[in-house]
Protein backbone atom coordinates (compact mmCIF):
# COMPACT_ATOMS: atom_id res chain seq x y z
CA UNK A 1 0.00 0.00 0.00
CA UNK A 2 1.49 3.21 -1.13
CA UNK A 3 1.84 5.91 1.85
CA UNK A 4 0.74 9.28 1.21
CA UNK A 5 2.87 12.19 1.53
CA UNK A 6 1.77 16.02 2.22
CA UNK A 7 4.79 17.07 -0.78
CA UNK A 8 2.26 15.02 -3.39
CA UNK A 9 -0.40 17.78 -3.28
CA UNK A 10 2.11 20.07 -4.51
CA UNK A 11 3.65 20.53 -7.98
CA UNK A 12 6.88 18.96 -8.49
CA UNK A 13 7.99 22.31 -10.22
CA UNK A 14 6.76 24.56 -6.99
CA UNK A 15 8.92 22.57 -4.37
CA UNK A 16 12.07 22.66 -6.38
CA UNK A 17 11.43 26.56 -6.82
CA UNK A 18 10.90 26.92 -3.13
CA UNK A 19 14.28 24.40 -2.60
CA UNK A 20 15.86 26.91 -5.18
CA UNK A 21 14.40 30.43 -2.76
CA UNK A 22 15.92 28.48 0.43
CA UNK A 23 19.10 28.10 -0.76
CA UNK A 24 19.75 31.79 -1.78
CA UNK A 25 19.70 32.62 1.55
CA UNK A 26 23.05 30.71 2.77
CA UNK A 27 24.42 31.65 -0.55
CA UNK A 28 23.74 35.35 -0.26
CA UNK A 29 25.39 34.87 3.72
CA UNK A 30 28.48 33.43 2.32
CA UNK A 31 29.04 36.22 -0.59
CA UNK A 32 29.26 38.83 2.26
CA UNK A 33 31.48 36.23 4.90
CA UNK A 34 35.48 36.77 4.96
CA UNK A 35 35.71 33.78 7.09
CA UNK A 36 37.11 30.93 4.54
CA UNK A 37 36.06 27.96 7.21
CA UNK A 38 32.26 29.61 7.04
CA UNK A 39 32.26 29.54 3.30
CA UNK A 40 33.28 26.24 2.89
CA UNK A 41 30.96 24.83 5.91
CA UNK A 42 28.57 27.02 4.52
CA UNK A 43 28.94 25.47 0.68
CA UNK A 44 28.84 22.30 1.81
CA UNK A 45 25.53 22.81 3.79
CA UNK A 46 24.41 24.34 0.17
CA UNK A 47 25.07 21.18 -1.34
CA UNK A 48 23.95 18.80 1.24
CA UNK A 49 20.68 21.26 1.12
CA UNK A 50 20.18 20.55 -2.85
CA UNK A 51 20.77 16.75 -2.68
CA UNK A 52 18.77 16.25 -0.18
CA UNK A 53 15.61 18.33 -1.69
CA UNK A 54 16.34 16.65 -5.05
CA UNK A 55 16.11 13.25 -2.90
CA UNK A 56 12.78 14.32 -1.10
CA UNK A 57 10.89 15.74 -4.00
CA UNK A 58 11.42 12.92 -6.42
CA UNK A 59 10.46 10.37 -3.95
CA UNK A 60 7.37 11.66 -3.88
CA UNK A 61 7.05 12.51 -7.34
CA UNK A 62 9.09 10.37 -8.90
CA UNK A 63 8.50 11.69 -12.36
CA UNK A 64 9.87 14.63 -12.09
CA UNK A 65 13.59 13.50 -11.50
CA UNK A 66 14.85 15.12 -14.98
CA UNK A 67 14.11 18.40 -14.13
CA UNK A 68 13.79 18.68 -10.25
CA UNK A 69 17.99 18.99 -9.55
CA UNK A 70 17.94 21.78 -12.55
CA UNK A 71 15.20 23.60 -11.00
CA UNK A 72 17.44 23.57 -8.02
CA UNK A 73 20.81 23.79 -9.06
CA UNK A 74 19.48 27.15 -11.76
CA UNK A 75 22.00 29.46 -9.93
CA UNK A 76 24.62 26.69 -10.66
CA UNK A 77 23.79 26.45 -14.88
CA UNK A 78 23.66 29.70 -14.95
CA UNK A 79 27.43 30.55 -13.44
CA UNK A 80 29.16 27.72 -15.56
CA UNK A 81 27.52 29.13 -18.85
CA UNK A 82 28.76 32.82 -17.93
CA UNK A 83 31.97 31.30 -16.39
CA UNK A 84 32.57 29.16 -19.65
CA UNK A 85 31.93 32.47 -21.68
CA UNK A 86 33.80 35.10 -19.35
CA UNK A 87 36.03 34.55 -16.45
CA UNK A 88 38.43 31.69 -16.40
CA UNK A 89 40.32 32.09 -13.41
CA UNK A 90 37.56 31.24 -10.44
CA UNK A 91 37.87 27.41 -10.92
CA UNK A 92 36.37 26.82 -7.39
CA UNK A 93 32.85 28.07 -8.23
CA UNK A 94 32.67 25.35 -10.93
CA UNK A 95 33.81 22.96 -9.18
CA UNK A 96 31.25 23.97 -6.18
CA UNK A 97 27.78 24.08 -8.68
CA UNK A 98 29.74 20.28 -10.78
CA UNK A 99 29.64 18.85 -7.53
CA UNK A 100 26.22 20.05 -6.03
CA UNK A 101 24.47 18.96 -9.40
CA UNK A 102 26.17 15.85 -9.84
CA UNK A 103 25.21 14.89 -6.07
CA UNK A 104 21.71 16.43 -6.66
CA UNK A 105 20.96 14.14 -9.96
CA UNK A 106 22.10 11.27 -7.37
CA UNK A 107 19.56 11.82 -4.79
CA UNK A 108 16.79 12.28 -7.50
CA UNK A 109 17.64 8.85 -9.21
CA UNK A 110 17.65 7.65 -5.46
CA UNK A 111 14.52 8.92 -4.90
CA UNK A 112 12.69 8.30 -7.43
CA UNK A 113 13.65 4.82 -7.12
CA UNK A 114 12.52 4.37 -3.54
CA UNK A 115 9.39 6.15 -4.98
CA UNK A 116 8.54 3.85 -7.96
CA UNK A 117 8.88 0.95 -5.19
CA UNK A 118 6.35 2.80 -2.49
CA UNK A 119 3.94 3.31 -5.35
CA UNK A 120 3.91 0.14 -6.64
């Protein structure tokens, strides 16, 4: 018997916006931080924040693991297509937004995985 979840009333699309509004706010803490221990503990908290969403919302809707992690991870397509274009010298910040979407499509698969198996 499949167990219902409050997330399946709501749009696939909506929850990875609102995933995608929550983590502007340690991003916009660590542009303004000096403290190099804070930005890293604070990037990694970004990351575990994305993978983790990606892994909640597709479990519940497990269609919807294609686009969830880009609905998240928007900030992060958008900086490697300007950084590819402009600025080669920041190689960090690529690194950062390869790493949180590459962990991000993870947890999706895994979700939607463990979802297909709770709905059938």
């Amino acid at each position: 018997m499949a167990k219902n979840y409050r997330l399946t009333g709501i749009p696939a699309w909506a929850l990875s916006l609102i995933a995608l509004f929550v983590l502007f706010i340690p991003l916009f803490l660590l542009d303004n931080s000096k403290n190099e221990a804070f930005q890293i503990g604070g990037y990694i908290l970004c990351i575990f924040i994305s993978s983790l969403a990606s892994f909640v919302i597709c479990r519940a809707h497990p269609k919807s693991v294609l686009y969830t992690p880009i609905i998240i991870n928007a900030l992060g397509v958008i900086a490697i297509i300007v950084y590819f274009f402009t600025d080669l010298s920041e190689i960090s910040e690529v690194l950062f937004w390869g790493i949180s979407m590459t962990l991000s499509f993870t947890g999706a698969v895994m979700g939607a995985r463990i979802g297909r198996k709770r709905i059938n």
